[in-house]
Protein backbone atom coordinates (compact mmCIF):
# COMPACT_ATOMS: atom_id res chain seq x y z
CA UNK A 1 18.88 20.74 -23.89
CA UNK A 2 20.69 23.28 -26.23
CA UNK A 3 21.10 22.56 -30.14
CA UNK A 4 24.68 21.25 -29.74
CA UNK A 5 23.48 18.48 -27.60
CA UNK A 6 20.39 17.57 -29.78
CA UNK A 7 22.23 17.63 -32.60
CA UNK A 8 24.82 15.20 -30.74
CA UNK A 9 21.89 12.89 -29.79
CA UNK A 10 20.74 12.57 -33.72
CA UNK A 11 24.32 11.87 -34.72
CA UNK A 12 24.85 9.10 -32.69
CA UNK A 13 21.37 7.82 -33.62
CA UNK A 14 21.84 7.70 -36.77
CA UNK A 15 25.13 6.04 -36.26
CA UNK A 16 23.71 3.48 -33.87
CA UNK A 17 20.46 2.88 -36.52
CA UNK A 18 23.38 2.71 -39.74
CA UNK A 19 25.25 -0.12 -37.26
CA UNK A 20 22.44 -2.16 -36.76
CA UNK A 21 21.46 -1.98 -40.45
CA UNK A 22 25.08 -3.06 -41.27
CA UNK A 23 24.74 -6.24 -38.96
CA UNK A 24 20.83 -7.16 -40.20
CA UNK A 25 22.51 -6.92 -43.43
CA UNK A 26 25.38 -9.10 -42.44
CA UNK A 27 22.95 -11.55 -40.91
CA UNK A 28 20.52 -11.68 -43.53
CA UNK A 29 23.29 -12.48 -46.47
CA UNK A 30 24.62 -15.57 -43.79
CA UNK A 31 21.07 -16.47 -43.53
CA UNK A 32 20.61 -16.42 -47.26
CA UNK A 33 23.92 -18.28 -47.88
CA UNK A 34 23.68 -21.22 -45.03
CA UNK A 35 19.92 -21.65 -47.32
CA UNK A 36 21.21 -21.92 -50.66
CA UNK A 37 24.01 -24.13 -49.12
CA UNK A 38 21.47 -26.96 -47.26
CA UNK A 39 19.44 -26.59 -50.50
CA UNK A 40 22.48 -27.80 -52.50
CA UNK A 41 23.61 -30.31 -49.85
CA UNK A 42 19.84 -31.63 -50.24
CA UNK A 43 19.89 -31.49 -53.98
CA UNK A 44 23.26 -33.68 -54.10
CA UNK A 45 21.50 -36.53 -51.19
CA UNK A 46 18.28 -36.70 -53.87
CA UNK A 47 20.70 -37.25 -56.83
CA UNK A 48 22.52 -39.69 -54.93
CA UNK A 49 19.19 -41.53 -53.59
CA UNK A 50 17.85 -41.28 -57.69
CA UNK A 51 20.90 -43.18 -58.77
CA UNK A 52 21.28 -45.68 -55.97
CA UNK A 53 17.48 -46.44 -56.33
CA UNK A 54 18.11 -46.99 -60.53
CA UNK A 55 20.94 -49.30 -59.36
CA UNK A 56 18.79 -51.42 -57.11
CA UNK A 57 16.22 -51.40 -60.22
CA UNK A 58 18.45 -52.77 -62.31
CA UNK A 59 19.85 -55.07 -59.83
CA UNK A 60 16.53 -56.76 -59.68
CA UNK A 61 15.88 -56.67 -63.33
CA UNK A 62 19.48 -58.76 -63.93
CA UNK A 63 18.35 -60.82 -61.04
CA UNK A 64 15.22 -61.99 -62.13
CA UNK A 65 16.13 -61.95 -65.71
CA UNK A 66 14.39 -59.02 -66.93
CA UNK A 67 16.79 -56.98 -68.18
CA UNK A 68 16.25 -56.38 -72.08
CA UNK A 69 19.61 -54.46 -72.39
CA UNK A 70 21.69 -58.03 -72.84
């Protein structure tokens, strides 16, 4: 194999390694983004849960008469 060839070879190693950096990259920011997005989407359900839960509570409390905010 002469030098013109070898050096040929590395070139298009180095492109093909710089390509599939590029795309672990690429992956690794959708990865990171579809994360942050369920934990948000979670975060949202609990605040909705904590408030329905404090409306139930204070169903019950007017129900049974113990309410002290009347």
């Amino acid at each position: 194999m002469d030098s013109q060839n070898t050096q040929n070879l590395s070139y298009k190693a180095g492109e093909a390694q710089g390509e599939a950096q590029e795309k672990t990259n690429t992956m690794m920011d959708k990865a990171a983004n579809a994360a942050q997005s369920a934990q948000e989407s979670l975060q949202e359900v609990g605040n909705q849960l904590q408030a329905k839960a404090q409306e139930a509570a204070e169903a019950v409390k007017n129900a049974t008469g113990m309410n002290n905010n009347k």
